[in-house]
Protein backbone atom coordinates (compact mmCIF):
# COMPACT_ATOMS: atom_id res chain seq x y z
CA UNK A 1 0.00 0.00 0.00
CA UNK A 2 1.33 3.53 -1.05
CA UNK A 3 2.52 6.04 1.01
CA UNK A 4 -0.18 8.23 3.04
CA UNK A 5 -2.81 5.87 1.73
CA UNK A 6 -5.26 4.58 4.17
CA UNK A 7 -5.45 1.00 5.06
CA UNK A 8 -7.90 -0.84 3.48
CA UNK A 9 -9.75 -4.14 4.99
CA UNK A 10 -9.52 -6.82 2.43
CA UNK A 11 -12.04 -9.46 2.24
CA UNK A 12 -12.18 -11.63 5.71
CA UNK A 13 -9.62 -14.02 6.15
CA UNK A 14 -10.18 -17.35 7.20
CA UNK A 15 -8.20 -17.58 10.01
CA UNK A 16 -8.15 -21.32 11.53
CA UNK A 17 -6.74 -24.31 11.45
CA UNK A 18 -5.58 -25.94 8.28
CA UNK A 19 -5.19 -22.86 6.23
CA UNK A 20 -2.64 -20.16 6.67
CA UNK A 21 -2.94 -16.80 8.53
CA UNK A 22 -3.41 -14.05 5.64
CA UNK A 23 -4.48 -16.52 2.81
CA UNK A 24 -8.24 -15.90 1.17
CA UNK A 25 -10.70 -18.95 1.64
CA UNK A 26 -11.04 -21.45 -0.98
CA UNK A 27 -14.11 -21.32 -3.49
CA UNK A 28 -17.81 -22.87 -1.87
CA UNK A 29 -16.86 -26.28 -2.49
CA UNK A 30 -13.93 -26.84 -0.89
CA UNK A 31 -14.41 -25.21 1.98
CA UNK A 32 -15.14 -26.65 5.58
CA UNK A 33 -13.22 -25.04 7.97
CA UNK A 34 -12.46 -27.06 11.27
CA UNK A 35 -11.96 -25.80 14.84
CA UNK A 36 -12.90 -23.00 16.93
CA UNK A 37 -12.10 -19.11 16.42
CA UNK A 38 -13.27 -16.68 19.52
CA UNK A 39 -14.23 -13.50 18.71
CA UNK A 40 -13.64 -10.54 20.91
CA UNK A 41 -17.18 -10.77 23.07
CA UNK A 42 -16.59 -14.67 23.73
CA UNK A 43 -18.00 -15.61 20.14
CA UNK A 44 -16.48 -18.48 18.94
CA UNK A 45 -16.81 -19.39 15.26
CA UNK A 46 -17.02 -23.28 14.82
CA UNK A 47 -16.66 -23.31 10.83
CA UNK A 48 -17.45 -21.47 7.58
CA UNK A 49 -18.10 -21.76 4.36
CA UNK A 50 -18.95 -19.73 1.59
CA UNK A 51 -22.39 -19.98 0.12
CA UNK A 52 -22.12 -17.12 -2.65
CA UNK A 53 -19.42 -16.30 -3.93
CA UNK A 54 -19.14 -13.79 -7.11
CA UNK A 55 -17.39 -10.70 -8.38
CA UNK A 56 -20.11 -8.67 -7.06
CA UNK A 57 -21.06 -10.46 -3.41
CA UNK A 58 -19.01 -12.69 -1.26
CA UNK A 59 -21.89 -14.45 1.69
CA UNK A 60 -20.01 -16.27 4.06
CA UNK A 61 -22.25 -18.67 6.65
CA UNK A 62 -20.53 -18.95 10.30
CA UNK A 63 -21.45 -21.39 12.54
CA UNK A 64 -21.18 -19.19 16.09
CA UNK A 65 -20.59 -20.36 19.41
CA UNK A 66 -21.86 -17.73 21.88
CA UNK A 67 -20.63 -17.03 24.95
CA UNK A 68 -23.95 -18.66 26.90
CA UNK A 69 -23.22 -21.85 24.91
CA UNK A 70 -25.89 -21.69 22.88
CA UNK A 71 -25.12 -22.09 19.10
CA UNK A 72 -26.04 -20.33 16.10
CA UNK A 73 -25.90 -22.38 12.17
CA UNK A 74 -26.38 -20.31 10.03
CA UNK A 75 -25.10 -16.73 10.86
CA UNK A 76 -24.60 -14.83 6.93
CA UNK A 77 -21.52 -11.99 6.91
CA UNK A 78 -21.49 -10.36 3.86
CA UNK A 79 -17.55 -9.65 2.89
CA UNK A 80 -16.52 -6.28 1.11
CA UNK A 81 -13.40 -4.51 0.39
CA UNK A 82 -15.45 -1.49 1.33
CA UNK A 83 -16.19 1.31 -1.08
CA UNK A 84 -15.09 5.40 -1.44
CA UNK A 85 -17.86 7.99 -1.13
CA UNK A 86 -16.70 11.26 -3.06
CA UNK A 87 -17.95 14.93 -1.22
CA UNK A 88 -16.09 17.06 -4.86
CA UNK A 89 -16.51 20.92 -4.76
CA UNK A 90 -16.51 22.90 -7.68
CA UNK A 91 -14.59 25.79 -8.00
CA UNK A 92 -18.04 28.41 -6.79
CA UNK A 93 -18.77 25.36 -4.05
CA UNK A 94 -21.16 23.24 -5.50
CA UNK A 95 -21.35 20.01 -4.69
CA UNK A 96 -21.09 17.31 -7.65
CA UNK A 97 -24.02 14.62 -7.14
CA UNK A 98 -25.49 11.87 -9.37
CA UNK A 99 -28.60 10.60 -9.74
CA UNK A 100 -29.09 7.37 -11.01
CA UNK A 101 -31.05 4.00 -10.77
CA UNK A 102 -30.57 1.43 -8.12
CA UNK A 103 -31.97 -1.96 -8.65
CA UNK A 104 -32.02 -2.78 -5.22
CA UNK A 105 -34.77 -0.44 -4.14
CA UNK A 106 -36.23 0.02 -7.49
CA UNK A 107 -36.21 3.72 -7.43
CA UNK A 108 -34.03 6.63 -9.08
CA UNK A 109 -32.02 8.04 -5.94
CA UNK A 110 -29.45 11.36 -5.45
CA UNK A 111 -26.65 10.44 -3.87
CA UNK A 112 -22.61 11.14 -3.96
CA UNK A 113 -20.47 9.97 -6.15
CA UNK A 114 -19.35 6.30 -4.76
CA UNK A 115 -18.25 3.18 -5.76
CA UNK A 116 -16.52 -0.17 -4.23
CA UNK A 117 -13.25 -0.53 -3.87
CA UNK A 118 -11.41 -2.85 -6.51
CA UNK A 119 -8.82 -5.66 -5.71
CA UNK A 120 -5.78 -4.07 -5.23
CA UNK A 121 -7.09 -0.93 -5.32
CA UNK A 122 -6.66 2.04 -2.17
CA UNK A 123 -9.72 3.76 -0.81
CA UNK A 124 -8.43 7.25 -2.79
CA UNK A 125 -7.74 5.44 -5.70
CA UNK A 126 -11.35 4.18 -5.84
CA UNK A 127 -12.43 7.87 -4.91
CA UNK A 128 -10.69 9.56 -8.00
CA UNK A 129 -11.37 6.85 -10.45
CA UNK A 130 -15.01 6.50 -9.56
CA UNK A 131 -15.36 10.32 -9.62
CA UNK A 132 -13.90 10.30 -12.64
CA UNK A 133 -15.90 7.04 -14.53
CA UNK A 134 -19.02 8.69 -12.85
CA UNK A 135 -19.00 12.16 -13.52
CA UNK A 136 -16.00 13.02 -16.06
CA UNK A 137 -15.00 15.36 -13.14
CA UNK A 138 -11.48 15.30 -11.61
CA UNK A 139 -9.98 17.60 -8.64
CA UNK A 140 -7.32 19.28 -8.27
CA UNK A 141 -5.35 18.84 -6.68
CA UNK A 142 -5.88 15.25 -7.79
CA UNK A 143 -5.08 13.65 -4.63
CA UNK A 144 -8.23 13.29 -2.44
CA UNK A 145 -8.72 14.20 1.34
CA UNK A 146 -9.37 11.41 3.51
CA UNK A 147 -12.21 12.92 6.20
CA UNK A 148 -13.24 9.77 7.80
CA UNK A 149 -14.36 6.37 7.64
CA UNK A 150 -17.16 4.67 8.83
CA UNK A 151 -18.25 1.05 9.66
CA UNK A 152 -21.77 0.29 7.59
CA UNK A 153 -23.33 -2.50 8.66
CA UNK A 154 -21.90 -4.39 12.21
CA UNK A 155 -24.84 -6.71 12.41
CA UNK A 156 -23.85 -8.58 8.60
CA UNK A 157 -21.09 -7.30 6.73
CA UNK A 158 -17.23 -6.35 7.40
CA UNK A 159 -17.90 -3.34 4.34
CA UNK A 160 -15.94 -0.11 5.71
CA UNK A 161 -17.18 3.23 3.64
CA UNK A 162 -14.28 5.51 2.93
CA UNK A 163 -15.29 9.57 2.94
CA UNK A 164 -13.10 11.61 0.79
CA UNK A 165 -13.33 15.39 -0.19
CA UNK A 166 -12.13 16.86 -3.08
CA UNK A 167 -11.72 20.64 -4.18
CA UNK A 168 -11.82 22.26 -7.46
CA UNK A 169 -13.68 19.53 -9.36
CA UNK A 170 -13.55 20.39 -12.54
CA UNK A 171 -15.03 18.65 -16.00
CA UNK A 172 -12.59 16.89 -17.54
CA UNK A 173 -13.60 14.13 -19.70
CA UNK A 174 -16.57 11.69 -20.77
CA UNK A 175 -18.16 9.30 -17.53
CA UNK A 176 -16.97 6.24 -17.86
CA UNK A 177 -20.11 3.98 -16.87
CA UNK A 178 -20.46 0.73 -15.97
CA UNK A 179 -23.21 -1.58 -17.85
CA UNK A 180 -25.70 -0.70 -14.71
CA UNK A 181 -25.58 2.38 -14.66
CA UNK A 182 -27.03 5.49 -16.38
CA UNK A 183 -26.14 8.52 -14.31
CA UNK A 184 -27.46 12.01 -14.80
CA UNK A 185 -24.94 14.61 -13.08
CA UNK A 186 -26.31 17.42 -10.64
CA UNK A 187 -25.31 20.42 -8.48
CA UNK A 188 -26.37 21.68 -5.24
CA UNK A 189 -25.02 25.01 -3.14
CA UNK A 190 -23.76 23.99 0.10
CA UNK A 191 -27.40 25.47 1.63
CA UNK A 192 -29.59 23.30 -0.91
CA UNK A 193 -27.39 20.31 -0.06
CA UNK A 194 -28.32 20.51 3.62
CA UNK A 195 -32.34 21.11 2.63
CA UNK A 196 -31.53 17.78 0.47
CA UNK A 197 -30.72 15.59 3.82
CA UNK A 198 -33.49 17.22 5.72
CA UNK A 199 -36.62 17.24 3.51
CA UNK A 200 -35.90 13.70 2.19
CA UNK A 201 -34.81 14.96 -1.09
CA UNK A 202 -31.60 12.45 -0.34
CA UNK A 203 -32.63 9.29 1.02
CA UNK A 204 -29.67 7.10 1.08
CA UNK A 205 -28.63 7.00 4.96
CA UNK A 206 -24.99 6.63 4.34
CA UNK A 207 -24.55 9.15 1.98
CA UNK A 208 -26.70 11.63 4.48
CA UNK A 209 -23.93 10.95 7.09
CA UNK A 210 -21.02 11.76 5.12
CA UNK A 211 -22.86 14.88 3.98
CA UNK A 212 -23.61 15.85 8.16
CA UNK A 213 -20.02 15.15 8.54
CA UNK A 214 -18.57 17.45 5.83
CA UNK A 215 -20.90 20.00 6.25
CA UNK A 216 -19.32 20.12 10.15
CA UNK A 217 -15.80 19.83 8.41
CA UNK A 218 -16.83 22.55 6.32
CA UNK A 219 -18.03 24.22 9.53
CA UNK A 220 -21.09 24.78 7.43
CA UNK A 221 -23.72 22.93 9.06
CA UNK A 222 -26.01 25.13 10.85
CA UNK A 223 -28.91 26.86 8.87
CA UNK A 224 -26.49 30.50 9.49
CA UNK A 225 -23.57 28.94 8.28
CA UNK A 226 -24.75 27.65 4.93
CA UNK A 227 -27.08 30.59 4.07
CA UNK A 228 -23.64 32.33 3.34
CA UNK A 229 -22.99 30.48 0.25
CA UNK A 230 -26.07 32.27 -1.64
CA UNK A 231 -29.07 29.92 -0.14
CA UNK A 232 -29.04 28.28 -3.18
C-alpha cells in the first residue's frame, strides 16, 4: 500500500486451522473449515463456508458459538473490500451529485459519487477513479482528502465506507459507466445540499452521514452557516 494511503480491509480471512494466517478462503466447495475461532465478546466461530461467492457479493455462513453456549448455524456476513464515497466541490462550491437508478430499491435516488473498492485498489484510488468514470469530473489537486471512515453495517457485513473530499472539481472528460448504470450529473449550493438531507430529497442514509459530517468539516452545518454560500 502507497505512502499516506489509508489502510484498506480486504475481504475476511479465514483464520483457523488448516489454512494459513493471511491466505483468502477457498471457493464454496472446498471449503469446511475445522476448529474454533473466539471472537472478541466470547463468540467463537465453529466453521465457515462460503455460500455465494461472485465478483459482485461474497456471503459467508458462520457457525457461532456464543458465549452462553448456545449455538447459532447459520449466521450470513457479507464480505466487502469497502467502497469510497466522493464529497467534490466545484470551484463556486457546488457540490457534484449523481442521480441514477438502483436496482435494489427500485427507485431513481441522489446520492454522492461512490463506488466499491477494486482488488488491489486504495480507498483514494477508488475515490478519484469512480469520480472520474461517474462524472467526467477530476480535482485538483488530484489527490483526495481522507475525512473519515465509517463502519456500515456491524450486524452482517465487514464493508468499511471511505469519505473523501475533493476541491476544485472540474469537468474533464466523458463518464466512464459501468453496464448498470445510467447517471445524470447534478449540483447543489452547500445550503440546498443541507435542505436535500433534511426534507428527504436524499434518502440514502450513508450518503446523508457523510454529507452531516462534511458539512461540520466545512463548519457549514447550521442553517447561518450555509445561508452564506447564496441559499441556493
Amino acid at each position: 500500500m502507497r505512502s499516506g494511503s489509508i489502510a484498506v480491509r480486504s475481504p475476511s480471512r479465514v483464520l483457523f486451522r488448516g489454512y494459513a494466517k493471511g491466505a483468502l478462503a477457498p471457493p464454496p466447495h472446498s471449503l469446511a473449515v475445522m476448529g474454533s475461532h473466539e471472537r472478541p465478546g466470547g463468540w467463537k466461530v465453529i466453521r465457515s463456508d462460503y455460500v455465494v461467492e461472485t465478483p459482485y457479493l461474497r456471503l459467508r455462513r458462520d457457525h457461532i458459538e456464543l458465549p452462553s453456549g448456545e449455538q447459532i448455524e447459520d449466521y450470513f456476513v457479507r464480505e466487502s473490500r469497502g467502497f469510497a464515497v466522493i464529497f467534490a466541490l466545484t470551484p463556486d462550491e457546488r457540490v457534484v451529485l449523481v442521480r441514477q437508478y438502483k436496482h435494489g430499491i427500485g427507485l431513481g435516488v441522489l446520492e454522492l459519487p461512490a463506488g466499491s473498492i477494486d482488488e488491489g485498489e486504495t480507498p483514494a484510488a477508488c475515490a478519484r477513479r469512480e469520480l472520474a468514470e461517474e462524472t467526467g469530473f477530476v480535482g485538483e489537486p488530484a489527490e483526495p482528502i481522507h475525512v473519515r471512515s465509517f463502519v456500515t453495517d456491524p450486524t452482517n457485513s465487514d464493508s468499511r465506507l471511505h469519505l473523501f473530499m475533493v476541491r476544485n472539481a472540474r469537468a474533464q472528460g466523458a463518464q466512464a459507466l459501468d453496464a448498470t448504470e445510467d447517471i445524470v450529473v447534478e449540483f447543489a449550493t452547500l445550503s440546498a445540499l443541507r435542505r436535500y438531507v433534511t426534507d428527504g430529497t436524499i434518502e440514502v442514509s450513508s450518503h446523508i452521514a457523510c454529507i452531516y459530517v462534511m458539512l461540520d468539516h466545512l463548519g457549514r452545518l447550521s442553517p447561518s452557516e450555509t445561508r452564506t454560500d447564496g441559499g441556493g
